[in-house]
Structure formats: C-alpha cells, structure tokens
Protein backbone atom coordinates (compact mmCIF):
# COMPACT_ATOMS: atom_id res chain seq x y z
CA UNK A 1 56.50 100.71 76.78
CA UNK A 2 59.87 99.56 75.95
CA UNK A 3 63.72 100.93 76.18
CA UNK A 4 64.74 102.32 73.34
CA UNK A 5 68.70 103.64 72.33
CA UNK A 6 68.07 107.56 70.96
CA UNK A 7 69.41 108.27 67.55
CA UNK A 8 71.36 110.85 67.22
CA UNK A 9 69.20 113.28 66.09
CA UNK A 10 67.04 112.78 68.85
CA UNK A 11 70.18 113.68 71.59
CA UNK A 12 68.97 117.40 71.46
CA UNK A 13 65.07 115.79 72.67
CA UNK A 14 67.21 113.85 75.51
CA UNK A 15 68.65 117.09 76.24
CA UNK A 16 65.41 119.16 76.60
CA UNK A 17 63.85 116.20 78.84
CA UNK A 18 66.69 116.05 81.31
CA UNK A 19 67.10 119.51 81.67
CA UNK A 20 63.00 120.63 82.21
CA UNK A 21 62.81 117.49 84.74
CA UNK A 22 66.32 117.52 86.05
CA UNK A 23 67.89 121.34 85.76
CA UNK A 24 65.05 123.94 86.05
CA UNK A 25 66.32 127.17 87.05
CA UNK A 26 69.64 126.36 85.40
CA UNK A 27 71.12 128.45 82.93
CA UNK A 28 73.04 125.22 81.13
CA UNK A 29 72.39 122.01 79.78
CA UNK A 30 72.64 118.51 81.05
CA UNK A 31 75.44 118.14 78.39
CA UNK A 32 77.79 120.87 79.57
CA UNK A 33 77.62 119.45 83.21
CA UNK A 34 78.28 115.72 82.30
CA UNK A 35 79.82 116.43 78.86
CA UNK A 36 81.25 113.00 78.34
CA UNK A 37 78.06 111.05 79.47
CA UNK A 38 75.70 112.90 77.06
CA UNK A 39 78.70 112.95 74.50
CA UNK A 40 77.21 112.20 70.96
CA UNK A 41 79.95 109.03 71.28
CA UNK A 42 78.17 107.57 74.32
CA UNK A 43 74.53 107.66 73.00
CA UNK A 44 74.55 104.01 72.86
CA UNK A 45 74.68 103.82 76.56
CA UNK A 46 71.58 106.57 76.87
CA UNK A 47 68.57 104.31 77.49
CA UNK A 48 64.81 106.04 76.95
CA UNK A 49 61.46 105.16 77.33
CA UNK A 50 58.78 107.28 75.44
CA UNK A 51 55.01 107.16 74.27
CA UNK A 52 53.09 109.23 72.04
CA UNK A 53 57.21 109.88 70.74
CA UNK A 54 57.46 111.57 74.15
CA UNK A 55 60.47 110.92 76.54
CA UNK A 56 59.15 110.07 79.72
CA UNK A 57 61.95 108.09 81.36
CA UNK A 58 65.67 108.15 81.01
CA UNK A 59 68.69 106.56 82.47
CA UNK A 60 72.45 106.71 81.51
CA UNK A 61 75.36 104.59 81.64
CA UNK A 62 78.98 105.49 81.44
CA UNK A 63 81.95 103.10 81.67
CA UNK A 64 85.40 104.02 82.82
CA UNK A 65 89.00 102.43 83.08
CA UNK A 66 89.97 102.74 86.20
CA UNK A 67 94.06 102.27 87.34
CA UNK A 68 94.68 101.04 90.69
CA UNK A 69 97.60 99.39 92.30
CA UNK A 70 95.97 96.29 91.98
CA UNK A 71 94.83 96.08 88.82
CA UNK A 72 92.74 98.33 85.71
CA UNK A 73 88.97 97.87 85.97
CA UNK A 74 86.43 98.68 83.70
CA UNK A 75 83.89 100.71 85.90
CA UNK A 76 79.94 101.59 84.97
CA UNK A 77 78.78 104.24 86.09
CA UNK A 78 74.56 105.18 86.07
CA UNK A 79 72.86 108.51 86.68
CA UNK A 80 70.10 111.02 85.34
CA UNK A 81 67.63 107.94 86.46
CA UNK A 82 64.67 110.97 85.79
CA UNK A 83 60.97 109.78 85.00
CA UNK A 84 58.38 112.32 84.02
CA UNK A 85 56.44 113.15 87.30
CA UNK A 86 52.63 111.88 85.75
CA UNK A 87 54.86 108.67 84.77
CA UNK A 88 56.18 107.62 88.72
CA UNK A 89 55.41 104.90 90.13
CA UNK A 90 55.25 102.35 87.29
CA UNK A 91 58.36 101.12 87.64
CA UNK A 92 59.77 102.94 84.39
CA UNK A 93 63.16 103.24 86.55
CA UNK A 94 63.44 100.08 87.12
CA UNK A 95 62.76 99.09 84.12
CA UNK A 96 65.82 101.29 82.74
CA UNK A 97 67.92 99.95 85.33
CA UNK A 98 67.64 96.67 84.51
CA UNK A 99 68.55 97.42 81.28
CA UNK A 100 71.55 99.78 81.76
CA UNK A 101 72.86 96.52 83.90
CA UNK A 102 72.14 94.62 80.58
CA UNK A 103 74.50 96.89 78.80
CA UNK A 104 77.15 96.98 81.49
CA UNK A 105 77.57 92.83 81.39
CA UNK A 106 77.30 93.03 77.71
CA UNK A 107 80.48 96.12 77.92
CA UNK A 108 81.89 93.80 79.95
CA UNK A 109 82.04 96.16 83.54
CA UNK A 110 83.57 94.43 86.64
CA UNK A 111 81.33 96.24 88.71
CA UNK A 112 78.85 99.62 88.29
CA UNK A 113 78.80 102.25 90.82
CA UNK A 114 75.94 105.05 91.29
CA UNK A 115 75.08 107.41 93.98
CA UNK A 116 72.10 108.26 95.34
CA UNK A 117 70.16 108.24 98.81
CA UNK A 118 67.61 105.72 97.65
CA UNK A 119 69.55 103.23 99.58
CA UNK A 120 66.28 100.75 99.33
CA UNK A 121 65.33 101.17 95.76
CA UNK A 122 68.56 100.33 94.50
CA UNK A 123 69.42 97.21 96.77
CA UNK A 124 66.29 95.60 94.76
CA UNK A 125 69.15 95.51 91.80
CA UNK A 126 71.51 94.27 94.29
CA UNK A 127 73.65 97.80 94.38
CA UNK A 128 75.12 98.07 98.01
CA UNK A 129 76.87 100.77 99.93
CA UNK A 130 80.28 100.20 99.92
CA UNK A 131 84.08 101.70 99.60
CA UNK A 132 85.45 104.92 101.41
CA UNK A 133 85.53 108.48 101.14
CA UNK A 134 87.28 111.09 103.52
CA UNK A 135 85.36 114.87 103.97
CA UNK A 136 87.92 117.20 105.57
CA UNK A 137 85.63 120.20 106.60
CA UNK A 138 87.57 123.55 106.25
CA UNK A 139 86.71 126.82 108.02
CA UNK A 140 88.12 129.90 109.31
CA UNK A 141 90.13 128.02 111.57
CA UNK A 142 91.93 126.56 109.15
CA UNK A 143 95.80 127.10 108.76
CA UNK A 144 98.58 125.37 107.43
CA UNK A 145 102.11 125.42 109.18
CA UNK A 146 103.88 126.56 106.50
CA UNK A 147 102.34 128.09 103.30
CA UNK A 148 104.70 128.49 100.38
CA UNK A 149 105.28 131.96 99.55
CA UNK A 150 107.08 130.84 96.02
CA UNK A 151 103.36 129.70 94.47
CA UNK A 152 101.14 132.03 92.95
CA UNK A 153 97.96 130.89 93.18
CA UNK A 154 95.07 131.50 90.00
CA UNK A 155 91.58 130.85 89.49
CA UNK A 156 90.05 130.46 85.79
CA UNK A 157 90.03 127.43 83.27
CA UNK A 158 92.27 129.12 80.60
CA UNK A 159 94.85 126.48 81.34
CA UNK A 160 97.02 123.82 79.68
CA UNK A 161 94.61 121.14 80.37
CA UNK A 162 97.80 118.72 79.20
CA UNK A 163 99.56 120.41 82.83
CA UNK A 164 96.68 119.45 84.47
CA UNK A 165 96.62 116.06 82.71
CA UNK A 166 99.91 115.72 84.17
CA UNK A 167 99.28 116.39 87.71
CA UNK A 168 96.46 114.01 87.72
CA UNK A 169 98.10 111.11 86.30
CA UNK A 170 99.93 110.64 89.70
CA UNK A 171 96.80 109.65 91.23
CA UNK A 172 97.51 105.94 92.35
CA UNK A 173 93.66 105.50 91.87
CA UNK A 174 91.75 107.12 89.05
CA UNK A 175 90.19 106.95 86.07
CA UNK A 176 91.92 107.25 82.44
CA UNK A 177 91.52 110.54 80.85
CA UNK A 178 92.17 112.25 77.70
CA UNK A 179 93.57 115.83 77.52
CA UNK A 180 90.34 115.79 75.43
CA UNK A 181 88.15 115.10 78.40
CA UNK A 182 89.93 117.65 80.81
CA UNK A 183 89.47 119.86 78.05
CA UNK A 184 85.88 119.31 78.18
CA UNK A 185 85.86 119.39 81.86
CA UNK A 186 87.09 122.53 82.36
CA UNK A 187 84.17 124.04 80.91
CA UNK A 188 81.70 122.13 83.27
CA UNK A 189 79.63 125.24 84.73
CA UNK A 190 80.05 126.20 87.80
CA UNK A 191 83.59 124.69 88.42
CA UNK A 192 85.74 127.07 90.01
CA UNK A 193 89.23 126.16 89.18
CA UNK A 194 92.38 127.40 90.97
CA UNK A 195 95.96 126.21 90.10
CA UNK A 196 99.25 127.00 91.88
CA UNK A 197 102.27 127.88 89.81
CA UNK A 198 105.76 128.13 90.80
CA UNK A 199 108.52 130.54 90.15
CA UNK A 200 109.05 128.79 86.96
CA UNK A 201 105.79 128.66 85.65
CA UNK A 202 105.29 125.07 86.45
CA UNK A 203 101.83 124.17 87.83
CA UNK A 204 102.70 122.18 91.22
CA UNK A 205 98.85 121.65 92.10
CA UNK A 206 94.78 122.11 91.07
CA UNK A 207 92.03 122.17 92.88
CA UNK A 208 88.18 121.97 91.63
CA UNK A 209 85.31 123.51 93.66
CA UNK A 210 82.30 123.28 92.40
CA UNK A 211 80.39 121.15 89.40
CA UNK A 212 76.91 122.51 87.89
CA UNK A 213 74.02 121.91 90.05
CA UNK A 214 76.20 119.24 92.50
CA UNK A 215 79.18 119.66 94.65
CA UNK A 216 78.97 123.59 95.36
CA UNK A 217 81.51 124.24 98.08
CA UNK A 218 83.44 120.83 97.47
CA UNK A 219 86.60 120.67 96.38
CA UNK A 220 86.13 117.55 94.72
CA UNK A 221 89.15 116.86 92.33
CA UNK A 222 92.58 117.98 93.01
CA UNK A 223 96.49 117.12 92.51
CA UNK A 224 100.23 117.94 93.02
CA UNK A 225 102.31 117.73 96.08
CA UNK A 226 100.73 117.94 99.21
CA UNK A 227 102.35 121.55 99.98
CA UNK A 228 100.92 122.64 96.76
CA UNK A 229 97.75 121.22 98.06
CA UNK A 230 97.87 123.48 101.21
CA UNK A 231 98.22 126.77 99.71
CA UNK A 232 95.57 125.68 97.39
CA UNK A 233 93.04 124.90 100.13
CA UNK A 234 93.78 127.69 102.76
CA UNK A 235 93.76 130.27 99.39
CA UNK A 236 90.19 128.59 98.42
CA UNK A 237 88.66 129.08 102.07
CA UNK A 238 89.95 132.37 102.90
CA UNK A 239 88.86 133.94 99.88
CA UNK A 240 85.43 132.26 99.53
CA UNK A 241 85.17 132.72 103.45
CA UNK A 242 82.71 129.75 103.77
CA UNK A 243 83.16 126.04 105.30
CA UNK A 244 84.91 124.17 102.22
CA UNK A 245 85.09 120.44 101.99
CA UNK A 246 87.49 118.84 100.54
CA UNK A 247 86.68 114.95 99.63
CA UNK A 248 89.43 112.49 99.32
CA UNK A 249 89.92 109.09 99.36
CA UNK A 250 91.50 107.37 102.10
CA UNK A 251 94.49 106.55 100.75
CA UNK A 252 95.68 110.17 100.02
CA UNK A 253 97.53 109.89 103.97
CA UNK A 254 99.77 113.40 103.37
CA UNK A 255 97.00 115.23 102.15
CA UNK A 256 94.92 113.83 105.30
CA UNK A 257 97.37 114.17 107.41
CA UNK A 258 98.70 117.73 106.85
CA UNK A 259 94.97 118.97 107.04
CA UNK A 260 93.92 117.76 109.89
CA UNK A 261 97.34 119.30 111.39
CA UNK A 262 95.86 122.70 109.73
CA UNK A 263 92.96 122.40 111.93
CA UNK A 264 90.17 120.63 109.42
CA UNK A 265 88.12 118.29 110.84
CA UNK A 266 87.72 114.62 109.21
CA UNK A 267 84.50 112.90 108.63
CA UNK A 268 84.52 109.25 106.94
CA UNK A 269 81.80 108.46 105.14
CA UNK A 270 80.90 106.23 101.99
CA UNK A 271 81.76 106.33 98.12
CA UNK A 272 78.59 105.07 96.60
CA UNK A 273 76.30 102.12 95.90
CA UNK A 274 78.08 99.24 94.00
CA UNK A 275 76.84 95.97 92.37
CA UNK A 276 79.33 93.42 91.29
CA UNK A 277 78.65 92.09 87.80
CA UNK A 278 82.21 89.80 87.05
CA UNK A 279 83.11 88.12 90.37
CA UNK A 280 85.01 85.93 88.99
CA UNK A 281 87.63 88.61 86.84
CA UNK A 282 87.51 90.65 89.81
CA UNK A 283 88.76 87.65 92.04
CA UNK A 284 91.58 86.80 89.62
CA UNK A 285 92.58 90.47 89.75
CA UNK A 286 92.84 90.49 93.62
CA UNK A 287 94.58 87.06 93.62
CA UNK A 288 97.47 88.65 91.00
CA UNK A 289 97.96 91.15 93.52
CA UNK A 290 98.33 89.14 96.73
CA UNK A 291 101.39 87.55 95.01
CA UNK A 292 102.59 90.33 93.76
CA UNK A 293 102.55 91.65 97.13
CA UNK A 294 104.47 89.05 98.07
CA UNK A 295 101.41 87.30 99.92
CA UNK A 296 101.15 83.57 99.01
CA UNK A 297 99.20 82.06 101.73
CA UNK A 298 96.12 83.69 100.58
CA UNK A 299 92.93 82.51 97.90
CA UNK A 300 90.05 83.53 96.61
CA UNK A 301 87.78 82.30 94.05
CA UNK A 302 84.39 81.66 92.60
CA UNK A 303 82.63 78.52 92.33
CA UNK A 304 79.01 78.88 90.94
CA UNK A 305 77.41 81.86 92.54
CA UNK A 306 79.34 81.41 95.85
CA UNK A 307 82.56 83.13 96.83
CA UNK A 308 85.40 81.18 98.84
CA UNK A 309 88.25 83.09 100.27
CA UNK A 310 91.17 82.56 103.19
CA UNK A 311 94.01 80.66 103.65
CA UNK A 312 95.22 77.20 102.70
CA UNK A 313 94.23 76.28 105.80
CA UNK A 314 91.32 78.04 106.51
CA UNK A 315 88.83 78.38 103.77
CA UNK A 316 85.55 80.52 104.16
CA UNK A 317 82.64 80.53 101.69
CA UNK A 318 79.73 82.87 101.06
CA UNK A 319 76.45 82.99 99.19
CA UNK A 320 75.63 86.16 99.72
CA UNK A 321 76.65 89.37 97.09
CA UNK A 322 76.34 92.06 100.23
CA UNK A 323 79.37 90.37 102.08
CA UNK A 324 80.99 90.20 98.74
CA UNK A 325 80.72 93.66 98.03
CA UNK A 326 81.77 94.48 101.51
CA UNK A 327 84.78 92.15 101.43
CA UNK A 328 86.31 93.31 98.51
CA UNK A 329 85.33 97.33 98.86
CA UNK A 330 85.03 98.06 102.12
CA UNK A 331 84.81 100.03 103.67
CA UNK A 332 85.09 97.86 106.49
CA UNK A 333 88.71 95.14 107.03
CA UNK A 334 87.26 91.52 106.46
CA UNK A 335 88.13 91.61 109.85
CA UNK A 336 85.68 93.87 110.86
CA UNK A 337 82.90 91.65 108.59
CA UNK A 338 83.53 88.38 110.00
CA UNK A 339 84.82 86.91 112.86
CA UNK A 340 88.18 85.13 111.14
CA UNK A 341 90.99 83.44 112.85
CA UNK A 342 94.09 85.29 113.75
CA UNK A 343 96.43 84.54 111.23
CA UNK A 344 93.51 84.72 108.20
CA UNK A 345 92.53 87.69 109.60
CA UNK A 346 96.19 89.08 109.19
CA UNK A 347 95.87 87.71 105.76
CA UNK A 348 93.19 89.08 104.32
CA UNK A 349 93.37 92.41 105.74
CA UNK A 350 96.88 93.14 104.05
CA UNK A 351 94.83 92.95 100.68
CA UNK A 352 91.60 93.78 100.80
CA UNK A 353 89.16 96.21 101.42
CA UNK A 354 90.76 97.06 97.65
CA UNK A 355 91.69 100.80 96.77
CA UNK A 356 88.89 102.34 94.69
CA UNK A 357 88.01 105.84 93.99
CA UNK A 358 85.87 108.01 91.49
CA UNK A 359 87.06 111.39 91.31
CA UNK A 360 84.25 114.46 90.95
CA UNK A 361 84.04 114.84 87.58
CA UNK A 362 83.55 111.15 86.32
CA UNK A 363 80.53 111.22 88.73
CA UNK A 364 77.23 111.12 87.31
C-alpha cells in the first residue's frame, strides 16, 4: 500500500470516507466543518492510502502563518488521522504521518502542531505536549462588575466578516486570515456566533461557541475590548444557561483577569502536541527577539542535532528534542525545566517559553 495525493475529482470520495468513518450521525460534511483543510486548493496536502481503489486511510495537513511578537512562523497543522476499522492496526497511520511530516519539511514548517489524547502514539514521531492554554469555566455564578448597557448584543453569521476581520487582527498571536476564510468560517455548522455592536453600529467584540462535531459549549475564538468581551460572555451563559468555557491563551491578562473577577474559575491546561522540524530558523527567530528586547547577554543556537542556549558565560547544551520543545514552548519557564544559575535563569525566562496560540477555527 502506498500514500497517494487525491486528484481532484476524487475530493468528493475523500469526502464520503471521512464523513462515514469520522461524522456519522452528522447532518454535514467534513468540508463544511474544516472548509479550508478540505479546500479543493489544499488537496496537495490530503494524503490517502487505498486498495481495491478504496480509501482506507487518510491524514491531512494544513500550514498556517502565524504572527507573534517575536516573529511570523509557518505552522503545520495534522488531523482527520481516520483508518478504516478492518484496516487498524497495520500501521496505515503511521505510515501517513510520516509522510504528512515529509510534506511539512518539504513546505518548509518551523514546527507542526496536532491534538489528540494519543499522547504515546504520537511521541513515536517525536510530537510532544507543549505550550499553554487558559479554560475559564463560566456558570450561573458568573457576573461582571459592570456590563455595558450601550452594546446590543446579536447572534447569527449574517455579518461583515471584513468587521470581524478587523477585530481579530488585534490578536498579538494568531494566524493570517483572509476575509475569504472568515467568510468561509462563518458557515462552519454548529458555530453559534454572537457580536456586540455599539450605538454607532460599530462591532466592539465576537465571540464563537461552538464548531461542528468539536468544541460544543466553548467559546473558542473571540475579539474586541475586554468590556466588549464581558457582555459577550455573561449574554452567552445566561441565555444558553449551561457551564460555558471560554479558552484563551495566557497572554490575553484583561480578559483573564476581568473573568476571574466575574466569578469564573481558571483551569491551565495544554495547547497541543508539537514536533519541531527547523531548529535552527526557529533559534535565529528567538535570538532576533532577545535583542530586540533589548536582551544582549543571551544565545542560542544549533550545532548538529544538539541545542546550546544561556549566557556568555554560562552555556548549556542539549541532545534531547523533548527539552527543546519544552524550552522554547512551554509551558513551563526554563527555569522550571532545569536547574540554571541565577542570573541565566533571569535571562532566559524574560524570552522564552515563546507566545504561541492556535485559535478554534484553524484547529483540525
């Protein structure tokens, strides 16, 4: 058996597969949940596996630019790892995996991301748990100080996704989008979107709950100012009357802080499995940023497949890609990895773990 690309006239048989293995039940496709991975544009990043001309495994890859302050990354991203059920346990998955890491190098990806609870299978590829994410759990309890009573609050997609666009583009961390692609996201099925709008007609803040099969009772994208935010939230829980989470990443410290005034409670928890694939440009990037932060007694760099990182005068080295991944992501401080001196500990936990975040809908 080998991995094949689908043409494009066999996206529709791609289709079918993932949703009889992946969706039963469902009343949509695979494509309207995750319309830009199963986008006719990103078919060469679909990788198959058939016999008899019958899909029996399938694996997708998606890449992403993603802004930080630090730097623009180019992020892979793999899901819809489905095989067949009579075809488990022949290592079709991994077989797919290997290849959709293939295609990532060859896209040039810093690193790929997935999620998943098979914490064990995917450390075989080297993929390790790593970065941040913030649940603040919402429930009846929940109330804000102030609510604005100048916002009028609506739920539906029939919006201006460029408004939306706009909102979202404040994000410190996130990945580029198209109005296109929040166009297309709007439409993801069972995404419940609400917007506040001010006096003037201005949106001030969205919030997504909801996505498909995944995330129901999440509020898993959102934007605007943080008082925005609040109406948004409180309007969401009260009128659903269910816990609502809202994930964030840590650096969103209003948002965080506000709600946990309101009365949510805060759980801290993990973003996803990650596997390095370009040390070395990923290095470079967080070196760039330590000056520009005004940092010069700090280094890091690759030599051969070991990574060496400190001070000028205090230099520590590592073979192993789990402590790199931890280093540079988190969601521990280096300091909390290794046992550094004082003033290298100071150092190097001014910079790194780095700032990294996928929002909801780029999640596959």
């Amino acid at each position: 058996m080998k991995v094949e690309t689908p043409k494009l006239e066999e996206l529709q048989d791609v289709y079918q597969f993932l949703d009889t293995h992946s969706r039963q039940q469902q009343q949509w496709s695979v494509l309207e949940e995750y319309p830009l991975a199963f986008d006719h544009k990103n078919s060469k990043n679909i990788r198959i596996i058939k016999e008899d001309d019958k899909i029996v495994s399938h694996a997708v890859l998606r890449t992403a630019l993603v802004k930080t302050p630090y730097a623009i990354f180019n992020v892979g991203m793999i899901g819809s790892v489905v095989t067949e059920p009579s075809y488990r346990r022949k290592g079709l998955s991994s077989i797919l995996i290997e290849d959709c890491l293939k295609q990532a190098e060859a896209l040039k990806c810093d690193f790929v991301i997935l999620w998943t609870d098979l914490f064990d299978f995917y450390r075989k590829f080297g993929f390790e748990l790593a970065g941040s994410e913030v649940s603040l759990i919402l429930q009846n309890t929940f109330t804000p100080q102030s609510l604005r009573s100048d916002l009028k609050i609506i739920e539906g997609s029939q919006i201006d996704p460029q408004a939306l666009l706009r909102l979202y583009n404040l994000h410190s961390v996130a990945s580029v989008r198209t109005v296109n692609d929040i166009k297309k996201f709007l439409h993801v099925p069972n995404s419940r979107v609400y917007t506040a709008w001010n006096q003037n007609n201005q949106m001030e803040g969205y919030a997504i709950e909801g996505k498909g099969v995944d995330l129901q009772g999440y509020i898993h994208e959102w934007g605007g100012n943080t008082s925005a935010l609040m109406n948004l939230f409180s309007h969401i829980q009260k009128t659903q009357d269910k816990e609502i989470i809202v994930i964030t990443p840590p650096h969103s410290k209003n948002v965080i802080r506000q709600s946990l005034a309101a009365g949510a409670k805060k759980f801290e928890g993990i973003l996803g499995m990650v596997k390095i694939l370009d040390l070395k440009s990923m290095t470079k990037k967080v070196q760039r940023t330590a000056r520009k932060m005004g940092i010069k007694d700090f280094a890091i760099d690759v030599h051969g497949d070991s990574l060496y990182f400190g001070t000028s005068e205090d230099v520590y080295k590592t073979d192993s890609p789990a402590d790199m991944v931890h280093l540079l992501f988190g969601p521990q401080k280096p300091s909390q990895i290794h046992q550094f001196s004082e003033t290298t500990a100071k150092q190097l936990n001014k910079v790194l773990p780095m700032p990294m975040w996928v929002w909801g809908w780029d999640s596959i």
